[in-house]
Structures are given as C-alpha cells and as structure tokens.
N, C-alpha and C. Protein backbone atom coordinates (compact mmCIF):
# COMPACT_ATOMS: atom_id res chain seq x y z
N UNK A 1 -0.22 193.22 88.39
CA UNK A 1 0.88 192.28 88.38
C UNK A 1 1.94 192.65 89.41
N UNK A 2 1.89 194.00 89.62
CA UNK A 2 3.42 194.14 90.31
C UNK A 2 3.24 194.46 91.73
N UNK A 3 1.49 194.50 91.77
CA UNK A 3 0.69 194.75 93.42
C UNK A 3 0.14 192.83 93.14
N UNK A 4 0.46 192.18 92.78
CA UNK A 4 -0.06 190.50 92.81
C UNK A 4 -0.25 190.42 94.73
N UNK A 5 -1.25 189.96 95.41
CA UNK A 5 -1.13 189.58 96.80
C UNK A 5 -2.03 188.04 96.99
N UNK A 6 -1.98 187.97 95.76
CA UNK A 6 -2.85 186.03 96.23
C UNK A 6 -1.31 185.63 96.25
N UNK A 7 -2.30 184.14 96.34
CA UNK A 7 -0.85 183.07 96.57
C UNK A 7 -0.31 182.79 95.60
N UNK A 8 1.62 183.18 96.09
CA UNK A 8 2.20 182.83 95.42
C UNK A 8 2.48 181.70 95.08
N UNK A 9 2.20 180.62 95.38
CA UNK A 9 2.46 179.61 95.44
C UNK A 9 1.98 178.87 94.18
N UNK A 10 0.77 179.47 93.45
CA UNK A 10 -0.42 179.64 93.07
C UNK A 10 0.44 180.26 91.31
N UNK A 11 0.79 181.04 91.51
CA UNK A 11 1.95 181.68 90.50
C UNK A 11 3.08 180.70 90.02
N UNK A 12 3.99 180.22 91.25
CA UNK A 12 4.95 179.67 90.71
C UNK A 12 4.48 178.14 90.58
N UNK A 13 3.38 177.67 90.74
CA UNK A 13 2.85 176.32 90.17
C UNK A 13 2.75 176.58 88.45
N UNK A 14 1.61 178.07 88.33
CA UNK A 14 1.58 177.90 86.67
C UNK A 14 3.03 178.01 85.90
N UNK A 15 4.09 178.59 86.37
CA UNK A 15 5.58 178.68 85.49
C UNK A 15 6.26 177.19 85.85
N UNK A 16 5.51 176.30 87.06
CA UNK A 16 6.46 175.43 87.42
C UNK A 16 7.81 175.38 87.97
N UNK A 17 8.08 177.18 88.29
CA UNK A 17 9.06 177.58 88.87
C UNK A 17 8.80 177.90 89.92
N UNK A 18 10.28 177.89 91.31
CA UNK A 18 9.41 179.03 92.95
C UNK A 18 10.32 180.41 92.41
N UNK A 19 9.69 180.79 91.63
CA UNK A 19 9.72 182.29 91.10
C UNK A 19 9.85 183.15 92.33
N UNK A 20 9.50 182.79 93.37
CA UNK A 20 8.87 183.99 94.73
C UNK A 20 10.02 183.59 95.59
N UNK A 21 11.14 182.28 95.54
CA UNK A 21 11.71 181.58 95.88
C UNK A 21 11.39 180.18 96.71
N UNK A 22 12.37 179.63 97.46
CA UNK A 22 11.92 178.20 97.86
C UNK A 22 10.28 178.28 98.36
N UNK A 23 9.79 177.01 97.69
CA UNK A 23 8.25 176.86 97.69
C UNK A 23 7.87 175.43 98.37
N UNK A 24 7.51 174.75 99.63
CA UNK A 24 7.30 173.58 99.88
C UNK A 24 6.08 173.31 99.15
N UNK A 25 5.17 173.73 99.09
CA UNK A 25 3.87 173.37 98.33
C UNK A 25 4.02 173.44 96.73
N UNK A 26 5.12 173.94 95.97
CA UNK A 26 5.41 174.00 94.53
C UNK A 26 6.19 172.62 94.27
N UNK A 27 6.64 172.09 95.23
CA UNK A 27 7.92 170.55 95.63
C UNK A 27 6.50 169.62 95.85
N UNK A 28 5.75 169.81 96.62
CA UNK A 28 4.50 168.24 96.62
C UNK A 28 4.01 168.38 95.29
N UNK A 29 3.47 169.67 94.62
CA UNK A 29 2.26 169.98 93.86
C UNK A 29 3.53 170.23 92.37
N UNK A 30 4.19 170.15 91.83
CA UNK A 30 4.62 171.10 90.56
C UNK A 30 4.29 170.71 89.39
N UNK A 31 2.71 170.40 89.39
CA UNK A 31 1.98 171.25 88.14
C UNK A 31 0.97 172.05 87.84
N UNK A 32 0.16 172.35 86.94
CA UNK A 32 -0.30 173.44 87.02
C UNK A 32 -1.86 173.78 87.84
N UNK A 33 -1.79 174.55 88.34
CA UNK A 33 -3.55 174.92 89.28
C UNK A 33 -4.69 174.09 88.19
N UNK A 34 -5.27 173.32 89.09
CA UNK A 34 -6.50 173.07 88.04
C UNK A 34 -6.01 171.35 86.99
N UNK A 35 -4.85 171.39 87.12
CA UNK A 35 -4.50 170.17 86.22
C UNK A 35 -3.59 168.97 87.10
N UNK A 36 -4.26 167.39 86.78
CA UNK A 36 -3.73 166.81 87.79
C UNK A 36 -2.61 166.28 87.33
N UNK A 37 -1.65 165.75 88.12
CA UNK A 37 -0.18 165.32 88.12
C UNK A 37 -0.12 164.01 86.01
N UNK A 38 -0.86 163.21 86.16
CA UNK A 38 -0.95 162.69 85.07
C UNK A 38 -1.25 163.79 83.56
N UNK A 39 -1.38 164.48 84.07
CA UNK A 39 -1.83 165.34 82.82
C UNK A 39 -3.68 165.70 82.64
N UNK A 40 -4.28 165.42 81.66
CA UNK A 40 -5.16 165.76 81.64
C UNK A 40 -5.69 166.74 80.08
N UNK A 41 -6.59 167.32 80.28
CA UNK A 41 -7.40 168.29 78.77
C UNK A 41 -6.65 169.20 78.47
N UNK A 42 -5.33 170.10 79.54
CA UNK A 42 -4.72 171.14 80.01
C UNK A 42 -2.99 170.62 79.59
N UNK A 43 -3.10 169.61 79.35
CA UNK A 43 -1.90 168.75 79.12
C UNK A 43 -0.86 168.50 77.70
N UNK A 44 -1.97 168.91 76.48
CA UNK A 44 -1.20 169.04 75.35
C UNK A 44 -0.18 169.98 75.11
N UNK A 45 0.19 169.53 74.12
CA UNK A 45 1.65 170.66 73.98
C UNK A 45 0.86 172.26 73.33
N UNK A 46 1.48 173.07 73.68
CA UNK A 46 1.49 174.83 73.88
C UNK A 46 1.66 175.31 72.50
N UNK A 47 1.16 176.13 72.08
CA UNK A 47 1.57 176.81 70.98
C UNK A 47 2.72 177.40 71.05
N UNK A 48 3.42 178.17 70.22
CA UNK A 48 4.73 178.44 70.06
C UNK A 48 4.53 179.86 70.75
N UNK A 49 3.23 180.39 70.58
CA UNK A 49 2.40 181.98 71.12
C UNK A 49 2.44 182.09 72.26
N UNK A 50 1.61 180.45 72.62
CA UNK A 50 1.56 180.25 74.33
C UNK A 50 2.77 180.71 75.32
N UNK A 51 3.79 179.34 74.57
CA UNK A 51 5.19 179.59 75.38
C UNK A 51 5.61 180.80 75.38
N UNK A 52 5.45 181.52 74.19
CA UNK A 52 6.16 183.19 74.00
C UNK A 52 5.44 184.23 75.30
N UNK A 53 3.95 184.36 75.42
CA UNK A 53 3.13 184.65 76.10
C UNK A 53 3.58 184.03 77.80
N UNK A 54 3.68 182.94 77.78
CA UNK A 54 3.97 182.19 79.22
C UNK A 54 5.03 183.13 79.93
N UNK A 55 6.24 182.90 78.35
CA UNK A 55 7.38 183.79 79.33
C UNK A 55 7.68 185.44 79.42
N UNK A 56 6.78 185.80 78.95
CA UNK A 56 6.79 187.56 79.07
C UNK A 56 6.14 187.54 80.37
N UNK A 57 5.04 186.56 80.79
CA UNK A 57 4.11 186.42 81.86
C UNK A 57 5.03 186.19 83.25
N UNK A 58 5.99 185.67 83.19
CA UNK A 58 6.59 184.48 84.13
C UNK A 58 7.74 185.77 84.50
N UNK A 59 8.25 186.50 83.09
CA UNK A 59 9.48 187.79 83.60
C UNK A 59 8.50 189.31 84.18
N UNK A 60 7.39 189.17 83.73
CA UNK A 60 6.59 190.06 84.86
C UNK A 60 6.43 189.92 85.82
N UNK A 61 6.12 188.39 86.31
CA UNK A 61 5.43 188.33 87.66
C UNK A 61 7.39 187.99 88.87
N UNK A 62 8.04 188.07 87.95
CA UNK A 62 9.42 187.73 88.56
C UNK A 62 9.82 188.88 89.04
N UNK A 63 9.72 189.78 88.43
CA UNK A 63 10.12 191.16 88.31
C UNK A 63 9.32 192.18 88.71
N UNK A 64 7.89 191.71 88.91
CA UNK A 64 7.32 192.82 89.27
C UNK A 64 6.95 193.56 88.72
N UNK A 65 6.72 193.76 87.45
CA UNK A 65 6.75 194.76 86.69
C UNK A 65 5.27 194.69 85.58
N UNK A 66 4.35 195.57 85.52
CA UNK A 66 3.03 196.07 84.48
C UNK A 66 3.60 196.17 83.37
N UNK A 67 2.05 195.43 82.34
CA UNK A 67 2.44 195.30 81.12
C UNK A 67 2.83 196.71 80.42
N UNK A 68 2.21 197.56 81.07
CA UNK A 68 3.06 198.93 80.51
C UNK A 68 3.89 198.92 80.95
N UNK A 69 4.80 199.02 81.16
CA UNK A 69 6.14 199.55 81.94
C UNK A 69 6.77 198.21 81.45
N UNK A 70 6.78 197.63 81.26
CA UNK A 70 7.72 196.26 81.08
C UNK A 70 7.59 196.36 79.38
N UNK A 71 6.50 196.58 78.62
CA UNK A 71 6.59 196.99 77.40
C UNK A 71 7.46 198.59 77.05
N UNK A 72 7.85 198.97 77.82
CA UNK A 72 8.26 200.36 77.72
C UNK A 72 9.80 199.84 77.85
N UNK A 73 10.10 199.32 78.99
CA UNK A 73 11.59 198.79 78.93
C UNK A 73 11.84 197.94 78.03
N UNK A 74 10.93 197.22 77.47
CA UNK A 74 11.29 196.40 75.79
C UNK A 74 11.69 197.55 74.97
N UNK A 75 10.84 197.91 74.68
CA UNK A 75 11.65 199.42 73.93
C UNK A 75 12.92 200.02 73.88
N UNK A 76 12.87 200.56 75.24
CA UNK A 76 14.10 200.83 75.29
C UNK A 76 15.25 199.75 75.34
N UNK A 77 15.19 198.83 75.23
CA UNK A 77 16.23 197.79 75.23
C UNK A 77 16.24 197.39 73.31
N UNK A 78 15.37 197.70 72.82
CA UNK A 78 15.49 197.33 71.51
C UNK A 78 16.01 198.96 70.62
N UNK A 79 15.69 199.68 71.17
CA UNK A 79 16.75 200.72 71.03
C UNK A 79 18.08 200.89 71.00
N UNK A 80 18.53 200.28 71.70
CA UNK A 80 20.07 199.80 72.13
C UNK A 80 20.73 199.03 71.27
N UNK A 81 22.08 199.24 71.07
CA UNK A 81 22.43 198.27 70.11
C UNK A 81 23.15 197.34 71.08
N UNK A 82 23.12 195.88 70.33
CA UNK A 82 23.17 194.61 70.97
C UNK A 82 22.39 193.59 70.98
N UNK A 83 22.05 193.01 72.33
CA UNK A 83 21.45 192.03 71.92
C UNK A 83 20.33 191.94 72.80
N UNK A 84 18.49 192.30 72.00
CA UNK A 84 17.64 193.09 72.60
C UNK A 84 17.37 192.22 73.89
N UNK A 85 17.33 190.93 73.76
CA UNK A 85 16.76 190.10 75.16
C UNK A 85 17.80 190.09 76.24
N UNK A 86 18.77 190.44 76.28
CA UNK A 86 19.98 190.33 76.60
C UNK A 86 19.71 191.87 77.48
N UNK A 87 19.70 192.77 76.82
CA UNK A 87 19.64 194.06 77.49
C UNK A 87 18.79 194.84 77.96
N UNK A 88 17.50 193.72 77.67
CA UNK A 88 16.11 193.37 78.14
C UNK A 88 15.92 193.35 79.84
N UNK A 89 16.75 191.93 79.83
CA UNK A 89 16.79 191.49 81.35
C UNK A 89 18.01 193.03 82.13
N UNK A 90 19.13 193.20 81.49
CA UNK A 90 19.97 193.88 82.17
C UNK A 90 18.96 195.25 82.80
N UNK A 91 18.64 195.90 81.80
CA UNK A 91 17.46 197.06 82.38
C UNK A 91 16.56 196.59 83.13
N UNK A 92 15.94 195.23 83.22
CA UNK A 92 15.18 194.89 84.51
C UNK A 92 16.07 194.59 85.82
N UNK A 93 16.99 194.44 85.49
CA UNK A 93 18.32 193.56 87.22
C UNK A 93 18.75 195.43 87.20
N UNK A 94 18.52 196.44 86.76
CA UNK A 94 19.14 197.66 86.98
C UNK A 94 17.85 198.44 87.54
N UNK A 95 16.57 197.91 87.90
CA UNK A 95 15.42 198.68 88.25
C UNK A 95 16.04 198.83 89.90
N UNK A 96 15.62 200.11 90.66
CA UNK A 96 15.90 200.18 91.84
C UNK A 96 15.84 199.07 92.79
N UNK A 97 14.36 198.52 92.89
CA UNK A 97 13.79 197.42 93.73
C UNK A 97 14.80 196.46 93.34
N UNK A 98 15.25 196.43 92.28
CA UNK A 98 15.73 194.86 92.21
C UNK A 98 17.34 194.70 92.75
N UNK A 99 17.72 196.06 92.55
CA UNK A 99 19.43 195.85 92.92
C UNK A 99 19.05 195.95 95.06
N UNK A 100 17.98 196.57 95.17
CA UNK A 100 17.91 196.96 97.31
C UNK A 100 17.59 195.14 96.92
N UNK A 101 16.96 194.04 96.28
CA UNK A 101 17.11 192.52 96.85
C UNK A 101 17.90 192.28 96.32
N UNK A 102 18.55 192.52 95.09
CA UNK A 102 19.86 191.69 94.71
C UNK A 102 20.98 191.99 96.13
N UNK A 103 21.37 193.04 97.02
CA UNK A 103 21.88 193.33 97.63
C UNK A 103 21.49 192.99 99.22
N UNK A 104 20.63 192.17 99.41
CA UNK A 104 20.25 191.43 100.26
C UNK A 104 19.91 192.32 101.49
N UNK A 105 19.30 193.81 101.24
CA UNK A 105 18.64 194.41 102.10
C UNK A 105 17.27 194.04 102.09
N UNK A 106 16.76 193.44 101.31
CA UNK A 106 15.39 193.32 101.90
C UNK A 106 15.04 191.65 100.86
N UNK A 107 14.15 190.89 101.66
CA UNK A 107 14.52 189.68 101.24
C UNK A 107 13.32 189.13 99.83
N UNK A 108 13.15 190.03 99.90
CA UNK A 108 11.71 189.87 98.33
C UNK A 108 11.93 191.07 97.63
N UNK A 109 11.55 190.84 96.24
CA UNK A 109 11.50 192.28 95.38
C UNK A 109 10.48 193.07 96.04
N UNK A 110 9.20 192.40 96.45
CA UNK A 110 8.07 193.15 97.32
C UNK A 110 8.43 194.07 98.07
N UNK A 111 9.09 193.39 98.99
CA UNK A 111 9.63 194.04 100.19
C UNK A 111 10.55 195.31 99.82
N UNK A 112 11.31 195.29 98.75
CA UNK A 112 12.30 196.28 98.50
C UNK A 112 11.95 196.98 97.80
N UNK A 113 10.18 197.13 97.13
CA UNK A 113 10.07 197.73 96.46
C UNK A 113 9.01 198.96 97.28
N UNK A 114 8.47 198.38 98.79
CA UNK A 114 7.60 198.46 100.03
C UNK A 114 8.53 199.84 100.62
N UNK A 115 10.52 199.15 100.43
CA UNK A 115 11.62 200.34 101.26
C UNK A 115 11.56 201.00 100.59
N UNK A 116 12.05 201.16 99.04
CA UNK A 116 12.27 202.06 98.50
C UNK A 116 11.44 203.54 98.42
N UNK A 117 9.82 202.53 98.16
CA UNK A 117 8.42 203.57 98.22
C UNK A 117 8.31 204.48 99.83
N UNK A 118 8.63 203.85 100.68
CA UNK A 118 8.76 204.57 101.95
C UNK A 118 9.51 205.12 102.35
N UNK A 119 10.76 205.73 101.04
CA UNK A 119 11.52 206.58 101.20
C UNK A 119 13.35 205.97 102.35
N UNK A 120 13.56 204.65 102.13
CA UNK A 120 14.41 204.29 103.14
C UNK A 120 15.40 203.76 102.25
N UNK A 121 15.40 204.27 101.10
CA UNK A 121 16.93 204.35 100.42
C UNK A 121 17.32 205.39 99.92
N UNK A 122 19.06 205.59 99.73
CA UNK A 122 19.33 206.79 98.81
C UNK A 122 19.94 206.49 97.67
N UNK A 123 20.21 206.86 96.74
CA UNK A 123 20.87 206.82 95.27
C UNK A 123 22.20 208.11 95.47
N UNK A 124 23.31 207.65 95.65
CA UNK A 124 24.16 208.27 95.70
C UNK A 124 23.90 210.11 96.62
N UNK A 125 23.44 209.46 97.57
CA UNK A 125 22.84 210.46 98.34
C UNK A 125 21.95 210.98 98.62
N UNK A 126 20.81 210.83 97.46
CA UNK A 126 19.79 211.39 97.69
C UNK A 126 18.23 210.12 97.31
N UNK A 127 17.51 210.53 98.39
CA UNK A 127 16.67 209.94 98.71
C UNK A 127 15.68 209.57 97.36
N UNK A 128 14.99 208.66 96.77
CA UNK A 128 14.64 208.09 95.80
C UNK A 128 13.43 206.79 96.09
N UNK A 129 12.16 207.43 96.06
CA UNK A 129 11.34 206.49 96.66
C UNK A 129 10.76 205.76 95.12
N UNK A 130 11.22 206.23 93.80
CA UNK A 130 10.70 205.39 92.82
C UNK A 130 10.88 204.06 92.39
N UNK A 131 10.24 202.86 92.35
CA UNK A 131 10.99 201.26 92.35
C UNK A 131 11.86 201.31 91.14
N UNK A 132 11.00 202.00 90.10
CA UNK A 132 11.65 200.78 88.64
C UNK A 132 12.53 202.56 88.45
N UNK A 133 13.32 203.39 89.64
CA UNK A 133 14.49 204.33 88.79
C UNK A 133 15.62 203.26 88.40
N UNK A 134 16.09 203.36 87.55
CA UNK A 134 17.02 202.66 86.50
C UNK A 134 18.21 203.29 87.10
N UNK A 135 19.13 202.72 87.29
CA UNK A 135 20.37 202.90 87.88
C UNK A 135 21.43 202.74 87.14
N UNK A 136 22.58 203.60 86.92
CA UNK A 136 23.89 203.37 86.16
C UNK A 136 24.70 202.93 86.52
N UNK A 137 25.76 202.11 86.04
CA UNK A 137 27.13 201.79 86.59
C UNK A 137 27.62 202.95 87.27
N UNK A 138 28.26 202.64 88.46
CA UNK A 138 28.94 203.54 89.05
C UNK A 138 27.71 204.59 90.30
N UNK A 139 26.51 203.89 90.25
CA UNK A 139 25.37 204.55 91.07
C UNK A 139 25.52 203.59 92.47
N UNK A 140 25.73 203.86 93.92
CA UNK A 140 25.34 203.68 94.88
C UNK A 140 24.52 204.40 95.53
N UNK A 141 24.03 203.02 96.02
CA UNK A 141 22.96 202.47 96.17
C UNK A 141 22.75 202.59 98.21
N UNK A 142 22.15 202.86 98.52
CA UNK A 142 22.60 203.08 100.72
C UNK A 142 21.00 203.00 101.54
N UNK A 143 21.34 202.52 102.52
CA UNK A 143 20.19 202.29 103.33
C UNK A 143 20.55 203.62 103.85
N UNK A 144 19.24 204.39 104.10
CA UNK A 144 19.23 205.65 104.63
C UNK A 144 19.54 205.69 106.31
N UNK A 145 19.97 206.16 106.37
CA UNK A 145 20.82 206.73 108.03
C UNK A 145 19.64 206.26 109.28
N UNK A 146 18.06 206.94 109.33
CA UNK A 146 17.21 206.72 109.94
C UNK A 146 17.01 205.32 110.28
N UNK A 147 17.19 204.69 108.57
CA UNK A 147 16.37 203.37 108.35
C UNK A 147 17.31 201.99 108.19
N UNK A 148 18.44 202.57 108.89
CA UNK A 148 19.80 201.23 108.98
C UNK A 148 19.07 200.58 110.57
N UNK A 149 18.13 200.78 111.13
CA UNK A 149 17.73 199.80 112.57
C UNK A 149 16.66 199.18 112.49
N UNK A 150 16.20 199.59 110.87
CA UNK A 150 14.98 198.77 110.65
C UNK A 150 14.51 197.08 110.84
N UNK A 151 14.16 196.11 111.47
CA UNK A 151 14.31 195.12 111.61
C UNK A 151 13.91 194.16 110.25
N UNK A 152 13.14 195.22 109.37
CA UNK A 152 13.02 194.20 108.11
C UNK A 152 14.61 193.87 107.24
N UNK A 153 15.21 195.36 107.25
CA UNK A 153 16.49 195.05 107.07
C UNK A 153 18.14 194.68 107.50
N UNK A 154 17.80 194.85 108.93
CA UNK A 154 18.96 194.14 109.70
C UNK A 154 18.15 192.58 109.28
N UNK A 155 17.35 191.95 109.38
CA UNK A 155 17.01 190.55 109.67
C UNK A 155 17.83 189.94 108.02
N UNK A 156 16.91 191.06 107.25
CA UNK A 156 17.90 190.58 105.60
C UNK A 156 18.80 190.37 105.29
N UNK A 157 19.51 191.45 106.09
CA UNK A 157 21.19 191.93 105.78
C UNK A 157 21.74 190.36 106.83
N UNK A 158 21.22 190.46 107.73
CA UNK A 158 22.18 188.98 108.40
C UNK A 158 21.81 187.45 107.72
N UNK A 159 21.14 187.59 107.36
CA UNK A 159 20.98 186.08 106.16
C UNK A 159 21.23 186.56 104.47
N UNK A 160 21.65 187.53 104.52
CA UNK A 160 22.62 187.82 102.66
C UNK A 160 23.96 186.73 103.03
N UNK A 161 23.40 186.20 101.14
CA UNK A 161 24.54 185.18 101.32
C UNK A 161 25.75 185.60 101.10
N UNK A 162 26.66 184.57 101.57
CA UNK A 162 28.53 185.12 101.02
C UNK A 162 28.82 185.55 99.62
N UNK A 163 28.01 184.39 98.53
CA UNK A 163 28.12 184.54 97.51
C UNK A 163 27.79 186.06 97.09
N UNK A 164 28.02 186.97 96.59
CA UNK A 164 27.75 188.36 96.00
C UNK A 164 27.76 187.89 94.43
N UNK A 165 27.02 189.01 93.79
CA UNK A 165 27.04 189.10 92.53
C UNK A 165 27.58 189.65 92.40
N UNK A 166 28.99 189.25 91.17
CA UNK A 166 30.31 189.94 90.75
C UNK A 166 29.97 191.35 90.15
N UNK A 167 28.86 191.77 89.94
CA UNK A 167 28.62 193.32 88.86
C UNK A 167 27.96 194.41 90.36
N UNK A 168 27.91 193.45 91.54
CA UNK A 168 27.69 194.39 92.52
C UNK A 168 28.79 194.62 93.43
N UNK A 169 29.02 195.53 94.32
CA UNK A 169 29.97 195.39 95.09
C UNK A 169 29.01 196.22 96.65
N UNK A 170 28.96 195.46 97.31
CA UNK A 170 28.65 195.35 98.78
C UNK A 170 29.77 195.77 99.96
N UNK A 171 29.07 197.14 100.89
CA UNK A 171 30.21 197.24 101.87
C UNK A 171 29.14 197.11 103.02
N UNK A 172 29.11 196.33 103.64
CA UNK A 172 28.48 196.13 105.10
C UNK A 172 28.73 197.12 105.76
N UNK A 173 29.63 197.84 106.25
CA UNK A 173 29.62 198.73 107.54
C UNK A 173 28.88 199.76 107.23
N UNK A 174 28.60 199.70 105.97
CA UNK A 174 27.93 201.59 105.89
C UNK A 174 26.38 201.41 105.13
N UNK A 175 26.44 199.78 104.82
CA UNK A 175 25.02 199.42 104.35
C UNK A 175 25.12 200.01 103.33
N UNK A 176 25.59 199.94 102.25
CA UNK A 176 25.88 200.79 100.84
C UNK A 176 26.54 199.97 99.79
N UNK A 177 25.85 200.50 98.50
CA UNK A 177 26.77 199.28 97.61
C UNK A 177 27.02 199.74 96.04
N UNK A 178 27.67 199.08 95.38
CA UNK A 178 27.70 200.07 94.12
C UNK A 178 27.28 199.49 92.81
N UNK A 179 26.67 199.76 92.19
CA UNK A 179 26.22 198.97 90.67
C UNK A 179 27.66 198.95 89.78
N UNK A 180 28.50 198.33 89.82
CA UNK A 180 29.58 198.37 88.90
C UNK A 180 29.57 198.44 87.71
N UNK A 181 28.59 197.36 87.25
CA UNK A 181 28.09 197.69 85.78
C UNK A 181 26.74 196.63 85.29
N UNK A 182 26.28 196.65 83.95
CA UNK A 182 25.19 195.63 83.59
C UNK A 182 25.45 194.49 83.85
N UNK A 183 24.80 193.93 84.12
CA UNK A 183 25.56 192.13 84.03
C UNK A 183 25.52 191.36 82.53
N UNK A 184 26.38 190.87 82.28
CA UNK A 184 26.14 189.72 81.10
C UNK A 184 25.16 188.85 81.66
N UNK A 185 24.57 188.30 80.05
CA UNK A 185 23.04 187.28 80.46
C UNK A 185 23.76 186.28 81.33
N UNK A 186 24.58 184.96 81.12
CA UNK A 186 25.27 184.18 81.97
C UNK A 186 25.41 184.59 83.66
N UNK A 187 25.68 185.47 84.54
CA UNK A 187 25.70 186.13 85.44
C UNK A 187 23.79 185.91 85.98
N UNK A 188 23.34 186.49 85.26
CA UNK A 188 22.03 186.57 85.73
C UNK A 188 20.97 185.41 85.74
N UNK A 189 20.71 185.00 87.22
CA UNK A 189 20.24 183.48 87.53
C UNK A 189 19.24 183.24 87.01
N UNK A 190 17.95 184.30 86.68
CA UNK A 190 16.73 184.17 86.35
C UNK A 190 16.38 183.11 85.40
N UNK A 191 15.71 182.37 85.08
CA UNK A 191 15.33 181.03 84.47
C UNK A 191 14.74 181.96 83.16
N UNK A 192 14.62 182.74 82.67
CA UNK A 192 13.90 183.49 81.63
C UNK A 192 14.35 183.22 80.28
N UNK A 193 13.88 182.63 79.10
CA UNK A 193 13.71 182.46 77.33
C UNK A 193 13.56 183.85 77.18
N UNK A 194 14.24 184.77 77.46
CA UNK A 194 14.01 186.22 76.76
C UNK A 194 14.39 186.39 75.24
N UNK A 195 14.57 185.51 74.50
CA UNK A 195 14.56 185.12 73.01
C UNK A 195 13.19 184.90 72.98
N UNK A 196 12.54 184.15 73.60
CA UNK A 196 11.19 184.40 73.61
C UNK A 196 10.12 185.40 73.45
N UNK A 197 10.29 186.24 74.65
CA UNK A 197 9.56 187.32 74.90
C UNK A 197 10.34 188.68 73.11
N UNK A 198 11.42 188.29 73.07
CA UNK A 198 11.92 189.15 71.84
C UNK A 198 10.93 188.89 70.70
N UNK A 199 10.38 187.42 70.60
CA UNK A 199 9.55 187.19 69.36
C UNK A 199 8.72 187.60 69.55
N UNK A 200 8.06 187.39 70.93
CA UNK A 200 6.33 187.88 71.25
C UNK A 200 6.50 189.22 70.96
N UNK A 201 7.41 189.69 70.75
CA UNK A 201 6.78 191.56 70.64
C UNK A 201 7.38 191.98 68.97
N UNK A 202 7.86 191.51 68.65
CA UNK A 202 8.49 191.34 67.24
C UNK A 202 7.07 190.89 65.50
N UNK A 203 6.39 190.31 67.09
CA UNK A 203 5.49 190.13 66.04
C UNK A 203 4.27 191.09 65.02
C-alpha cells in the first residue's frame, strides 16, 4: 500500500476521490474501475462493513501507510484520551513524510517520503531518514544543508501555496519549519469518516 506504483488514477476512481490530487481522468471517468457511469451489478448500496472497510482503505492509500503500521497507530490513538478518530488522523498529519508535503517541500507524500528515506531532512538537527517518525509540537522540521539545491525541492518550494496550515509555521530562508502543535479535526482537509474506520476496528 504505501510502495502502491500502478495508476493512481485507478485508486482515486475506486474512493471517487483525486486522493493523489487534481486528476483529469478521475473528472471524465468518476466512477468506479470496471463499473459503467449508469450503474450496473457493482451499483447497489454497500454494507455498513463495506463503507467502514472502504474508508480505512481510502486513509491508507491517502497516507501511505500498511495495514500494520496504520493498525498500530489506531492503537495508539485509542490509548489516548479523547477522541480516538480525531487523534487517529492527528498521529497520521504528525508522521514525518506527511508534515516534509504538508510543508510544501516535496509535492506528493511519495516524494517526501523518497527525501526523507535518502536522508535529506533533519528533525531539529539531526538527520532522520524514517517516514512514519512521529513528530512533537515544538519539533522542526529542515531541508538538510547539502539538499536545499535539490531541484525536486526548490521546484516544490516555489509552487507552495500562500495559504499555510495554521498548526505549521514555515520560514523560507532557512527551508525549516516548526510543528506547533496537533491539528484539530476541522483544520485537517482530508475527506476521511474516521468515525468510520473507529467502528471497523471496534468491532
């Protein structure tokens, strides 16, 4: 799941989302592989399992993340007191890979998960090639010194949008940024029923 290299396109048809982001072929085509626009045998309504199943499926392939390891961060999020789907997603938007694209160094989770593994970020100084290290408030986050001329990430860094996410804080001159804190669910864009995925494992 988190090495996926077919087409994405192919992915975000079955969620009906561009999960991978903007999709021209998910805009002609948006329904599912195998089933035509009228519906069809593939067309009835879903079990309540299905949908639960769909969306644990849909926050893996978003995220990147193996059914081990994504069952392991359920855990630990249901450990926590609060609110488990809620702090579900926050421990996934706090995995390394995801704050180097939330921070618009590299323009896919792929890609940032490609820098991290090749050793071209640091964690408050020190170098950290693991994707899913979990990061704390108050952890910056830096493109390593060598790897600030890289063209995958100058090309990123000049199309990061204005908009920033308020729980990050971004300093351009030094390519460095800081996790301020978890985000509240509202904050976090992801299209995800993680009330969902709470039942599928509850069961």
């Amino acid at each position: 799941m988190a090495r996926y290299i077919g087409p994405k396109s192919k992915i975000a048809r079955k969620f009906r989302e561009a999960i991978y982001g903007p999709d021209k072929y998910l805009e002609k085509k948006n329904y599912p592989p195998g089933q035509r626009p009228q519906g069809g045998r593939h067309g009835g309504s879903k079990s309540e399992y299905s949908k639960q199943l769909a969306e644990k499926q849909k926050a893996k392939y978003t995220y990147g993340v193996l059914e081990r390891p994504f069952k392991n961060i359920f855990r630990k999020a249901s450990a926590k007191k609060g609110i488990t789907g809620e702090i579900l997603l926050q421990l996934l938007e706090a995995r390394l890979d995801n704050v180097v694209y939330r921070f618009g160094i590299a323009p896919t989770r792929a890609a940032a998960r490609q820098l991290v593994s090749h050793k071209n970020i640091t964690v408050n100084g020190n170098v950290v090639n693991i994707p899913s290290y979990t990061l704390k408030p108050g952890d910056i986050v830096s493109v390593r010194e060598r790897s600030k001329s890289l063209e995958v990430i100058t090309d990123s860094l000049s199309r990061r949008s204005a908009a920033a996410f308020s729980w990050l804080e971004w300093d351009a001159p030094s390519m460095s940024g800081k996790l301020m804190q978890y985000p509240q669910r509202d904050l976090i864009p992801e299209n995800i029923k993680e009330q969902l995925i709470v039942e599928l494992y509850s069961k």
